[in-house]
Each structure stands twice: as C-alpha cells, then as structure tokens.
C-alpha atoms as a PDB file:
ATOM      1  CA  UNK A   1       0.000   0.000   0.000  1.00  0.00           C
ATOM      2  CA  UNK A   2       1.442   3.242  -0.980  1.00  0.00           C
ATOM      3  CA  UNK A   3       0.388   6.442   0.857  1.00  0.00           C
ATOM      4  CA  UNK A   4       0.870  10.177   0.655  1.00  0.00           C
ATOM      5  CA  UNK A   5       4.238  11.141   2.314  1.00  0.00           C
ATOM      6  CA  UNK A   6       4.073  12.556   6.229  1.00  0.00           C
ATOM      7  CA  UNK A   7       3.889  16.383   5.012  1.00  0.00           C
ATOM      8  CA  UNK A   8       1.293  15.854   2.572  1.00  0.00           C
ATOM      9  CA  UNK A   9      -1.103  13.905   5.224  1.00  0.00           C
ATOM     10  CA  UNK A  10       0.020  16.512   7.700  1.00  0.00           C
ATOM     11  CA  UNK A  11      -1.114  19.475   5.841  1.00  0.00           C
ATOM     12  CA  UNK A  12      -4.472  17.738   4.971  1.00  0.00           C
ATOM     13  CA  UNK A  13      -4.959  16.989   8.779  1.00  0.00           C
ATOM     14  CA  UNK A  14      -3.926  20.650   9.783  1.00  0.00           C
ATOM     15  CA  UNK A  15      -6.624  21.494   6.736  1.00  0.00           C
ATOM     16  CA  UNK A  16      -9.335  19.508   8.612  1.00  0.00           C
ATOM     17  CA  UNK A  17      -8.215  20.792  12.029  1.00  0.00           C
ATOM     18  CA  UNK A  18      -8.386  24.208  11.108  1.00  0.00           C
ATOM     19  CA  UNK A  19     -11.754  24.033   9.492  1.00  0.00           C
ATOM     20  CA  UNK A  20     -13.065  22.285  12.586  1.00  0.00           C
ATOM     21  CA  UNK A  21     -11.373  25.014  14.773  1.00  0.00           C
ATOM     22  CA  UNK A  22     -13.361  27.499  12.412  1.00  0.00           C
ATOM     23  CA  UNK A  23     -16.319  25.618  12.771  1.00  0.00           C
ATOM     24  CA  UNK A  24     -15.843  25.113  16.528  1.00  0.00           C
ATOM     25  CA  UNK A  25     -14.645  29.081  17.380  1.00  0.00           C
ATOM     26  CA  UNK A  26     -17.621  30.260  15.376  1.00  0.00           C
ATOM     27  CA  UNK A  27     -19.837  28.900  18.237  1.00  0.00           C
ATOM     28  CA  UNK A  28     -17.551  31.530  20.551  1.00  0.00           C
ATOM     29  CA  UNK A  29     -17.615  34.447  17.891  1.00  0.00           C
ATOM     30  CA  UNK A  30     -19.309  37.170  17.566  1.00  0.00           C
ATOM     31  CA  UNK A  31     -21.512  37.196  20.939  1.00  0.00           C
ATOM     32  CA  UNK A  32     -23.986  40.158  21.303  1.00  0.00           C
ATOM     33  CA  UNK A  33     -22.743  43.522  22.799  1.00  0.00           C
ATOM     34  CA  UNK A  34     -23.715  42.585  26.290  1.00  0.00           C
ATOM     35  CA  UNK A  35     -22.334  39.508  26.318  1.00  0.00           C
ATOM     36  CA  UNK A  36     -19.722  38.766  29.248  1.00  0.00           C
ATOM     37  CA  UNK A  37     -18.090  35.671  26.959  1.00  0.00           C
ATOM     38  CA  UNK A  38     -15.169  36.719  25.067  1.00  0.00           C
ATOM     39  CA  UNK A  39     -14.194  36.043  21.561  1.00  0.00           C
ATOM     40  CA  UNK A  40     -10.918  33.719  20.880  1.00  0.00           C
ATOM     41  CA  UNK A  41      -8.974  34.244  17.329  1.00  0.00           C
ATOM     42  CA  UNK A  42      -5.783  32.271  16.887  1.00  0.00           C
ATOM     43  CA  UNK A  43      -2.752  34.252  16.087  1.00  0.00           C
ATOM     44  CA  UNK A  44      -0.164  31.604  15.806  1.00  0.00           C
ATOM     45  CA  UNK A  45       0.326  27.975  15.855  1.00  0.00           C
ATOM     46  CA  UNK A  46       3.786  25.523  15.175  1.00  0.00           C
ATOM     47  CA  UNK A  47       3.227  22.653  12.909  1.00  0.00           C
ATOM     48  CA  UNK A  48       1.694  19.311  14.201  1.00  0.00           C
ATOM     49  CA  UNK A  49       4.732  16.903  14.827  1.00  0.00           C
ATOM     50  CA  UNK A  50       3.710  13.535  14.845  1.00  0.00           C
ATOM     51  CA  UNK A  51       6.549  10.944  14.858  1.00  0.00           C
ATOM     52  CA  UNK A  52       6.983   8.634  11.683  1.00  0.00           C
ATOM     53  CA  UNK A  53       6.668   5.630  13.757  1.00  0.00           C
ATOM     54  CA  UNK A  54       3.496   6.194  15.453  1.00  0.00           C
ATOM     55  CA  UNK A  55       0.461   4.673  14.142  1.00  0.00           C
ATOM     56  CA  UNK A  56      -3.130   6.652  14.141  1.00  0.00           C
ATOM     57  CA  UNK A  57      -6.582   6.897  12.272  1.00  0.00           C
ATOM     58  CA  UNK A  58      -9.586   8.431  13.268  1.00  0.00           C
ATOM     59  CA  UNK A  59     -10.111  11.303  15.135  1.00  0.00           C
ATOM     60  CA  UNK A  60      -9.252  13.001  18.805  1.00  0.00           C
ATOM     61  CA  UNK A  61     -10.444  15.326  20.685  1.00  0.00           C
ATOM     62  CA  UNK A  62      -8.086  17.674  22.798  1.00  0.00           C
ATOM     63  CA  UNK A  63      -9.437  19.912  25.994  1.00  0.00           C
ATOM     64  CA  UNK A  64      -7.582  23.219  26.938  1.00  0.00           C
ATOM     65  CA  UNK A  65      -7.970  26.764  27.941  1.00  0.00           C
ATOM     66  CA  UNK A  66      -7.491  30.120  26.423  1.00  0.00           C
ATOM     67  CA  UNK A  67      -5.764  32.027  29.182  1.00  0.00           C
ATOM     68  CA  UNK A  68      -6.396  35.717  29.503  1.00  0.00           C
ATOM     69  CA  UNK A  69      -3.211  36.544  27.938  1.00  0.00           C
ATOM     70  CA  UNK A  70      -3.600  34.105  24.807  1.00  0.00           C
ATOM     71  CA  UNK A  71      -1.506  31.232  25.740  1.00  0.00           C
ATOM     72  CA  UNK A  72      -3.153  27.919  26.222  1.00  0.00           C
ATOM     73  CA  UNK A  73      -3.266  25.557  29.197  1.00  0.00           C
ATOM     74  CA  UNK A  74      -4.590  22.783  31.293  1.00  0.00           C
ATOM     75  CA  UNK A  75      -4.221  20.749  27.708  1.00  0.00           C
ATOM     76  CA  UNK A  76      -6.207  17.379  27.634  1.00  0.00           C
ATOM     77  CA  UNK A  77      -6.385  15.160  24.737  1.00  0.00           C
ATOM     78  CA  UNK A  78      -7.070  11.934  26.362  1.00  0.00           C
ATOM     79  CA  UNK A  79      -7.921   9.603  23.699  1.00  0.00           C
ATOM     80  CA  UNK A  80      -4.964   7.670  21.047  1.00  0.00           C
ATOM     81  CA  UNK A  81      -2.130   6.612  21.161  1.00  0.00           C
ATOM     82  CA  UNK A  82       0.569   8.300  23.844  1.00  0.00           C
ATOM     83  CA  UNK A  83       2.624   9.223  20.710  1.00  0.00           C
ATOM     84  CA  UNK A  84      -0.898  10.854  19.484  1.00  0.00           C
ATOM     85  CA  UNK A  85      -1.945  12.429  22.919  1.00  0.00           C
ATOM     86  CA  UNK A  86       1.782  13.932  23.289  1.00  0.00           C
ATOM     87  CA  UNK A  87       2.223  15.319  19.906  1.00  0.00           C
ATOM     88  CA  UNK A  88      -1.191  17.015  19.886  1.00  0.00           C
ATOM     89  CA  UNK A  89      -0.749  17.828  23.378  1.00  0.00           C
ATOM     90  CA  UNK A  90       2.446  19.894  22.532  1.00  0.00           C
ATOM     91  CA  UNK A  91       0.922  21.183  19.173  1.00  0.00           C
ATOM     92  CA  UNK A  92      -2.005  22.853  21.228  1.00  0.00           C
ATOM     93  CA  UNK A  93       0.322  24.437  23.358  1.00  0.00           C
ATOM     94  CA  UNK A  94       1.713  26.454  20.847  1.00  0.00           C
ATOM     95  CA  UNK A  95      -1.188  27.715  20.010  1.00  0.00           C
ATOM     96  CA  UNK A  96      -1.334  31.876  20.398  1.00  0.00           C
ATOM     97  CA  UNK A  97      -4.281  34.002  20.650  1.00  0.00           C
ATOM     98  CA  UNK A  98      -5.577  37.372  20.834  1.00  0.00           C
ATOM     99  CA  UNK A  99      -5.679  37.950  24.244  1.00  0.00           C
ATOM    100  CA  UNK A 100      -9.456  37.684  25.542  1.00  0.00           C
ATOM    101  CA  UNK A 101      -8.934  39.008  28.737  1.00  0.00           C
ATOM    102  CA  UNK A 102     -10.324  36.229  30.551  1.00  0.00           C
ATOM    103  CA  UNK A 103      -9.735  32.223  30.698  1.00  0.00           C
ATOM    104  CA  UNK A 104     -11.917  30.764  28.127  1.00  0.00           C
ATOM    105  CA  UNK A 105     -12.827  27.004  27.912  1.00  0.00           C
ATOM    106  CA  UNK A 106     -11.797  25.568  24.671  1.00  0.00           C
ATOM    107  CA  UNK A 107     -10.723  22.480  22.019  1.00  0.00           C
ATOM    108  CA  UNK A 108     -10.271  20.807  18.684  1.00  0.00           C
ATOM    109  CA  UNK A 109     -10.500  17.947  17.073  1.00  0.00           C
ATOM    110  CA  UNK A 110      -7.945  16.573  14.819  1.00  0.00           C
ATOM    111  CA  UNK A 111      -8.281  13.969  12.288  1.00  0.00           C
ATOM    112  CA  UNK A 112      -5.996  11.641  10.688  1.00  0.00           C
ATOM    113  CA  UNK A 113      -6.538  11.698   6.836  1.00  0.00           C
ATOM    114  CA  UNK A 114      -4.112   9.203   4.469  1.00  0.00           C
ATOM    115  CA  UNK A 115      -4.831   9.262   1.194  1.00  0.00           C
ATOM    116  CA  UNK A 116      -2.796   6.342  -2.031  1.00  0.00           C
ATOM    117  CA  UNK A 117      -0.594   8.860  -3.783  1.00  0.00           C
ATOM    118  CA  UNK A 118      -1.963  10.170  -7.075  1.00  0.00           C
ATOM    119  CA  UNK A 119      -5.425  10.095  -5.416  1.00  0.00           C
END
C-alpha cells in the first residue's frame, strides 16, 4: 500500500483541524454587545509533529484553555495513542491568541486523513 508522504497527510490533517477550529470558534464568535463571553482568534500555531513511527486513524479530541493573555493551558487530549496524545498535546500548546482578557474554555478535534498517492 502506498500512501501520501508525512507532510502531505500533515497538511491535509492541519486542513481539517483548522476548518473544525473554524467551525468550533464560530460557536464563541461574535456574541452580542452585552455579552460577558469573550471572543478567541488564533494568532499563531507551530506545525503538528507527529513521529513517523506512530500509528493513528480516526479522530481526537483535545481539551484546553485560552488564558487571559492568549496562551493555552490545562491541555487534555485523552484519547490515542501516547505518541498521538503527546504530539497534539504539545501542538495545542503552541497555540497563540488574541488575548481575551479572561480564561476561556476551549478544544479541537484533529483527524488523521491518508490518502494512495496520485489520489
């Protein structure tokens, strides 16, 4: 079986992740003017680093918080593999926002896609 090298499967996973972190920050956008939730927008983020020798498919879900000053924290993914759970785990907390000025309960979900090259 012949699949898509790592950086081509990465950037279609970061693809997916980033459309579900659209998806899911668009539930935390734009609240009404007397709203007392604020509004998260990533600023930054490293690329996902998952080691060649660790084997994933599906999805996972990771847990964290959007500290007042942007940086991320109390970081949770518990399902996977421990290669899966540590590289998302680190990937999450390079994560930058805007700051919101207040801790704000958030997460992602990530999703490994392989695809046969040429496909």
């Amino acid at each position: 079986m012949n699949f898509a090298p790592y950086h081509i499967r990465r950037h279609l996973g970061f693809a997916v992740l980033l459309a579900g972190a659209i998806a899911l920050s668009g539930c935390q956008t734009a609240p009404s003017k007397g709203s007392s939730k604020g509004t998260i927008r990533i600023l930054q983020s490293e690329p996902l680093k998952v080691p060649d020798n660790c084997e994933a498919s599906g999805s996972y879900f990771v847990e964290f918080t959007v500290m007042s000053d942007g940086s991320t924290d109390d970081i949770k993914a518990s399902s996977g593999p421990a290669c899966i759970q540590e590289a998302l785990a680190a990937w999450v907390s390079s994560f930058r926002y805007e700051a919101p000025g207040q801790e704000i309960p958030s997460g992602v979900e990530w999703m490994m896609v392989t695809a046969q090259k040429g496909s």
